[in-house]
C-alpha atoms as a PDB file:
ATOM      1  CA  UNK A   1       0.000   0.000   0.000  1.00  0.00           C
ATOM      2  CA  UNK A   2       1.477   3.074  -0.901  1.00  0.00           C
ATOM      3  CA  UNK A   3       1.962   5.388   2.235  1.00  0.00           C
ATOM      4  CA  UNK A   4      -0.294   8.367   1.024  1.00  0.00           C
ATOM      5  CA  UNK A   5      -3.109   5.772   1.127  1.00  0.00           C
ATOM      6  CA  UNK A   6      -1.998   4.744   4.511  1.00  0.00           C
ATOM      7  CA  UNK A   7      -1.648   8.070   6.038  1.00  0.00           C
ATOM      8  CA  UNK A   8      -5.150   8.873   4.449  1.00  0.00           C
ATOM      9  CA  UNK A   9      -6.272   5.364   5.575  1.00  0.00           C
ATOM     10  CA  UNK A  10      -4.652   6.605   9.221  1.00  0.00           C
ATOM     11  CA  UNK A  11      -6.539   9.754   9.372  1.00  0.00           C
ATOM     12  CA  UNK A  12     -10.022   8.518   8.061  1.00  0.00           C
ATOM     13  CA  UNK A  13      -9.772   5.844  11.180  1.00  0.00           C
ATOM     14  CA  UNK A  14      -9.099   9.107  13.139  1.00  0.00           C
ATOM     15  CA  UNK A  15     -11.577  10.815  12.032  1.00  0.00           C
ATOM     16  CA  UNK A  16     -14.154   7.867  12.746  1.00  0.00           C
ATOM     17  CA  UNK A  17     -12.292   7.437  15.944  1.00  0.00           C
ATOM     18  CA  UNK A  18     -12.893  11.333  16.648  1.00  0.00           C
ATOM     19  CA  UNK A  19     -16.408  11.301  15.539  1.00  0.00           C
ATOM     20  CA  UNK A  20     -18.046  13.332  18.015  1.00  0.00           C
ATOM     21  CA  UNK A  21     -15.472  16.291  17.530  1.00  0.00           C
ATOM     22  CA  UNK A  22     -16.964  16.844  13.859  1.00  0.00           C
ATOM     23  CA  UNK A  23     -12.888  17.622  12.439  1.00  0.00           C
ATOM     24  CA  UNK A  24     -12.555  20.497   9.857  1.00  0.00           C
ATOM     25  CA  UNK A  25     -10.713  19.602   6.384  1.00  0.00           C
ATOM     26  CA  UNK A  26      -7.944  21.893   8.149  1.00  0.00           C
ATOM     27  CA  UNK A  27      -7.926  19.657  11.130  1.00  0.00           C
ATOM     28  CA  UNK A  28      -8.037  16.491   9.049  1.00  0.00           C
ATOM     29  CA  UNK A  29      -4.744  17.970   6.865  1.00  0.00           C
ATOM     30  CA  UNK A  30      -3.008  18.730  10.097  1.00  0.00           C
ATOM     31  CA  UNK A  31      -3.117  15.159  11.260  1.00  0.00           C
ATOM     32  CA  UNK A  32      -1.731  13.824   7.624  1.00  0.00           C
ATOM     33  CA  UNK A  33       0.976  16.530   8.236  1.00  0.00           C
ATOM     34  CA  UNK A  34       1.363  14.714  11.677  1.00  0.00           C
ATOM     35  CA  UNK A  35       1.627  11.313  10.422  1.00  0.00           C
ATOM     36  CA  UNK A  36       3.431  12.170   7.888  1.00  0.00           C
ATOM     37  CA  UNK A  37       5.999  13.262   9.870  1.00  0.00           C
ATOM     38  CA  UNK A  38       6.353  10.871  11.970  1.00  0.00           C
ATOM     39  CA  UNK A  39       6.450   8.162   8.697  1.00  0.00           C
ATOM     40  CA  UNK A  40       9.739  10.310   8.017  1.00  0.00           C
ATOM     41  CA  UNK A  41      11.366  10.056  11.655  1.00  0.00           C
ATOM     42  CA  UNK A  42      10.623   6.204  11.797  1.00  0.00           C
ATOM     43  CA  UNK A  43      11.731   5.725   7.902  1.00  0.00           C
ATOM     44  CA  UNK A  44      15.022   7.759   8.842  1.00  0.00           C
ATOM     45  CA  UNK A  45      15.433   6.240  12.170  1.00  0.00           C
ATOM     46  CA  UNK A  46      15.083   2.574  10.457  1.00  0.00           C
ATOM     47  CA  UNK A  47      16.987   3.369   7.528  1.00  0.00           C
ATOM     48  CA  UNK A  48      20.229   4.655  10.451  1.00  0.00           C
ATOM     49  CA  UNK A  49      19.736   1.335  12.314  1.00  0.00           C
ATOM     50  CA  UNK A  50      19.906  -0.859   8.983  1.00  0.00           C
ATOM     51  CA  UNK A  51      22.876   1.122   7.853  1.00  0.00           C
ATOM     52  CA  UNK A  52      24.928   0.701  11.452  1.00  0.00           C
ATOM     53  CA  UNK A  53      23.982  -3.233  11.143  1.00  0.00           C
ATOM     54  CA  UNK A  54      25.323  -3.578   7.248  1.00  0.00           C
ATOM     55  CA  UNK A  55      28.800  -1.970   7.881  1.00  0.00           C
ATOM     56  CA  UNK A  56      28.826  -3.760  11.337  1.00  0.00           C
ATOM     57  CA  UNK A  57      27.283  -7.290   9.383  1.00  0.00           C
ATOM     58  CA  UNK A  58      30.029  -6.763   6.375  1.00  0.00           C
ATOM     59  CA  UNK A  59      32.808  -5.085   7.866  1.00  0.00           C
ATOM     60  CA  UNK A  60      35.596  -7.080   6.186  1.00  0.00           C
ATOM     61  CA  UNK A  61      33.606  -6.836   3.083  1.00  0.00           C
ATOM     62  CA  UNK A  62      33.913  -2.667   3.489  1.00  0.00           C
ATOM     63  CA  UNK A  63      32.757  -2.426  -0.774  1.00  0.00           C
ATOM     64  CA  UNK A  64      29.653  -4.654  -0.005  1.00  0.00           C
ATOM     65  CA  UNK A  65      28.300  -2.970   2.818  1.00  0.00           C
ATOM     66  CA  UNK A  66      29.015   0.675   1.063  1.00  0.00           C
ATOM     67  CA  UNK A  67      26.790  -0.698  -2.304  1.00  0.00           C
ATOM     68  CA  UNK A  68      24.411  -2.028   0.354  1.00  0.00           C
ATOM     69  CA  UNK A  69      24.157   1.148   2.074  1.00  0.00           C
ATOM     70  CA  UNK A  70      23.917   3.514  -1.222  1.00  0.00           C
ATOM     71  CA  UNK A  71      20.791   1.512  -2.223  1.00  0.00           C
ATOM     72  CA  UNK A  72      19.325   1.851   0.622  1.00  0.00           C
ATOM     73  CA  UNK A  73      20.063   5.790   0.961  1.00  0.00           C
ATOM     74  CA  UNK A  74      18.574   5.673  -2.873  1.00  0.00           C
ATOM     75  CA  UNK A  75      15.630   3.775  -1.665  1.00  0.00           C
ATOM     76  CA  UNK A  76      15.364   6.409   1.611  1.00  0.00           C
ATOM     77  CA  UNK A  77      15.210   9.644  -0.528  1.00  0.00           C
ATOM     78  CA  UNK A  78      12.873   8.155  -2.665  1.00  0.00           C
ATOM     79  CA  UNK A  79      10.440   7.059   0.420  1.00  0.00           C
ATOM     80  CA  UNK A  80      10.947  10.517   1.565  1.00  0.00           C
ATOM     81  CA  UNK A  81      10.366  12.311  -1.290  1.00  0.00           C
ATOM     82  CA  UNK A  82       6.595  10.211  -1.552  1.00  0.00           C
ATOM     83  CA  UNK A  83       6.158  11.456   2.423  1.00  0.00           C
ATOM     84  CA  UNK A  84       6.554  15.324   1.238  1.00  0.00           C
ATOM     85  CA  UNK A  85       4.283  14.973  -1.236  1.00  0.00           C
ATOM     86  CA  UNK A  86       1.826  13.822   1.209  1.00  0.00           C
ATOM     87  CA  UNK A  87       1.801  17.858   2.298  1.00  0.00           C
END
């Protein structure tokens, strides 16, 4: 599932959740601003903790764990990019 679709599958759960409160269209962006932040800090924090374990995993093989960790930068700017456009 492509994360707009689960940040707007997030926020309509929300928004059933928060029922009662009647949210605004401004209220309902805010919260996909919200998550969509937070998709970012957990994408950047996993993407750290898979890079530390590559270079720690292939250490001797230095070359393998620097292609390993430039596809999975590529792969992290891309995810990000998808995020911002959820703004």
């Amino acid at each position: 599932m492509a994360l707009s679709k689960t940040a707007q599958k997030a926020v309509r759960k929300i928004d059933k959740a928060l029922d009662h409160h009647n949210l605004s269209d401004q209220d309902k962006s805010e919260i996909l601003k919200i998550i969509g932040k937070s998709l970012m800090r957990t994408v950047e924090e996993t993407t750290d903790t898979h890079n530390q374990a590559t270079v720690f995993c292939c250490g001797p093989e230095a070359d393998l764990a620097h292609k390993i960790e430039e596809e999975v930068e590529r792969k992290k700017r891309a995810l990000i990019a998808n995020l911002m456009a959820l703004r």
